[in-house]
C-alpha atoms as a PDB file:
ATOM      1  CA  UNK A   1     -22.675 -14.617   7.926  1.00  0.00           C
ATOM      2  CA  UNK A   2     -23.450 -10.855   6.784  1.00  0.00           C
ATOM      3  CA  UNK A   3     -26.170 -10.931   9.334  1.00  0.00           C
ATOM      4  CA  UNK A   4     -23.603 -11.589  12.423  1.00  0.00           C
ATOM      5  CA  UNK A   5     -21.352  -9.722  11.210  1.00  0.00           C
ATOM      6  CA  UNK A   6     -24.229  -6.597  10.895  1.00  0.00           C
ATOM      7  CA  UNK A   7     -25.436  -7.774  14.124  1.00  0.00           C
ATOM      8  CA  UNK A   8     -21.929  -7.710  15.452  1.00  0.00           C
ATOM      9  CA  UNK A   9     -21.227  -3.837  14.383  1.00  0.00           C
ATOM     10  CA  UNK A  10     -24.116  -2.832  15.624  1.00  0.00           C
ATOM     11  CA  UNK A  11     -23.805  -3.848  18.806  1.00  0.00           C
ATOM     12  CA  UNK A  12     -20.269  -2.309  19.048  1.00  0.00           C
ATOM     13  CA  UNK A  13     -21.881   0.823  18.171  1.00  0.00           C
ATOM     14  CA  UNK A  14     -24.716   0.391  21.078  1.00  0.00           C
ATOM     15  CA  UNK A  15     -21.460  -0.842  23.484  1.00  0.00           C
ATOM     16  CA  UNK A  16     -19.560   2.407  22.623  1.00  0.00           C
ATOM     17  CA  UNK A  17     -22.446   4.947  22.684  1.00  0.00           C
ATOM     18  CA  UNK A  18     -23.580   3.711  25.951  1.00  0.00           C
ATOM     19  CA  UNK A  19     -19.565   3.190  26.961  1.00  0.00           C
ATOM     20  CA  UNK A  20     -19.240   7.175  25.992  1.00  0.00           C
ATOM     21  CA  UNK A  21     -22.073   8.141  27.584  1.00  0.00           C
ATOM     22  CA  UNK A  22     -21.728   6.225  30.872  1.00  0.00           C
ATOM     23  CA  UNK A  23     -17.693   7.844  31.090  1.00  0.00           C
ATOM     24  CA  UNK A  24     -19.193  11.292  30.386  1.00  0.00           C
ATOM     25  CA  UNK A  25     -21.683  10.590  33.234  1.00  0.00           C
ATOM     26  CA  UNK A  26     -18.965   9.319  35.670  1.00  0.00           C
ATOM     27  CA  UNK A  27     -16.856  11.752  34.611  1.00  0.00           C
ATOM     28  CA  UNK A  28     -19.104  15.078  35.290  1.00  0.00           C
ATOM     29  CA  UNK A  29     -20.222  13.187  38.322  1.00  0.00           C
ATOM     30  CA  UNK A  30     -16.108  13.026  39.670  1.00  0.00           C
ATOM     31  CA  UNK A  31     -16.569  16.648  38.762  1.00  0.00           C
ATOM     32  CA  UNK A  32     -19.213  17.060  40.077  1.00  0.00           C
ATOM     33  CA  UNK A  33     -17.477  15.776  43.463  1.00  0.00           C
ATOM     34  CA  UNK A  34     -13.914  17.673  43.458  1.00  0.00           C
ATOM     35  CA  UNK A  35     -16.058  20.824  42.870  1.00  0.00           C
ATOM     36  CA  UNK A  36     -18.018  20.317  46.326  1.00  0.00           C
ATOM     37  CA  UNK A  37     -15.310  18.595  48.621  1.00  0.00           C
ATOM     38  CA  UNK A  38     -13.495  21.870  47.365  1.00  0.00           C
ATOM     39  CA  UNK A  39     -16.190  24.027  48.411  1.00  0.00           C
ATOM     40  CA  UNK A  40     -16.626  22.401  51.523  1.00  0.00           C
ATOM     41  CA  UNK A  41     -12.904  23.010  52.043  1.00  0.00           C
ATOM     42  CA  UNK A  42     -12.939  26.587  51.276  1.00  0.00           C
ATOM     43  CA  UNK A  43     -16.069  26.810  53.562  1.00  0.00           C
ATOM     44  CA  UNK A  44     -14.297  25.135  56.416  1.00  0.00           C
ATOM     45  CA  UNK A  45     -11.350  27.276  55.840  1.00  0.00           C
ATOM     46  CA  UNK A  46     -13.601  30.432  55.876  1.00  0.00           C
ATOM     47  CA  UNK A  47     -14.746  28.934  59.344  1.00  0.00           C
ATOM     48  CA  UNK A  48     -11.693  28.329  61.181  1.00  0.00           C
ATOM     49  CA  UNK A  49     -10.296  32.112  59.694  1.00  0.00           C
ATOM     50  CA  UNK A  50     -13.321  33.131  61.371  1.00  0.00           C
ATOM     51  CA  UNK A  51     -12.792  31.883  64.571  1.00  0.00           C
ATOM     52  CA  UNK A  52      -9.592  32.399  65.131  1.00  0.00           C
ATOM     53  CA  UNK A  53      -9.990  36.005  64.591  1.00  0.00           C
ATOM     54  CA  UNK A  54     -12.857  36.020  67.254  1.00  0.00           C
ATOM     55  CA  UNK A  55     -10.455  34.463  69.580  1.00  0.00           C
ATOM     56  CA  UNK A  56      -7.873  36.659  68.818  1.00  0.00           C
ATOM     57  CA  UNK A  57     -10.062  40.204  69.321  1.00  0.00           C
ATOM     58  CA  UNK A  58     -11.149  38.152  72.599  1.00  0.00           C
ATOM     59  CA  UNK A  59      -7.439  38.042  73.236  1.00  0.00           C
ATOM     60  CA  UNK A  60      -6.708  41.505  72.418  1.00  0.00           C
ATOM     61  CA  UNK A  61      -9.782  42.983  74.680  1.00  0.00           C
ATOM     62  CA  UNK A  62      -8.636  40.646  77.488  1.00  0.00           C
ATOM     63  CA  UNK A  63      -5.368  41.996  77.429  1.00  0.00           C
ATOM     64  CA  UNK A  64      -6.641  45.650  77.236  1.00  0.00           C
ATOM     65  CA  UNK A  65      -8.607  45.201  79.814  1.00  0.00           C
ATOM     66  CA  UNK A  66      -5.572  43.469  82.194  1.00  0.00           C
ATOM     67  CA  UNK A  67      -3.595  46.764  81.266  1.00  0.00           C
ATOM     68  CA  UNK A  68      -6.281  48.823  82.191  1.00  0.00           C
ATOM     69  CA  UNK A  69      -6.394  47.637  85.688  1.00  0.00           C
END
């Protein structure tokens, strides 16, 4: 009966080691995620600030150039 019961603890132990270590994983790897989907949003932000201000010194030079004529 000691023998179970040793047997018993020590896989508990093994369980919550590899429990811990598989949550720490999964948990860095969430992090892991949020960090780059918020990266990719800043990026895409970045993009379309970008382009709009293209299109709106396009704009500006268009209507310069309609005033000018």
């Amino acid at each position: 009966m000691a023998q179970a019961s040793c047997e018993n603890v020590i896989w508990n132990i093994i369980y919550e080691v590899c429990w811990k270590k598989y949550r720490r994983r999964r948990c860095a790897l969430e992090r892991y995620q949020e960090l780059l989907s918020a990266m990719m949003k800043v990026e895409f932000s970045n993009h379309d600030i970008s382009v709009a201000d293209e299109e709106t010194e396009a704009d500006s030079r268009n209507r310069n150039s309609e005033n000018s004529n």
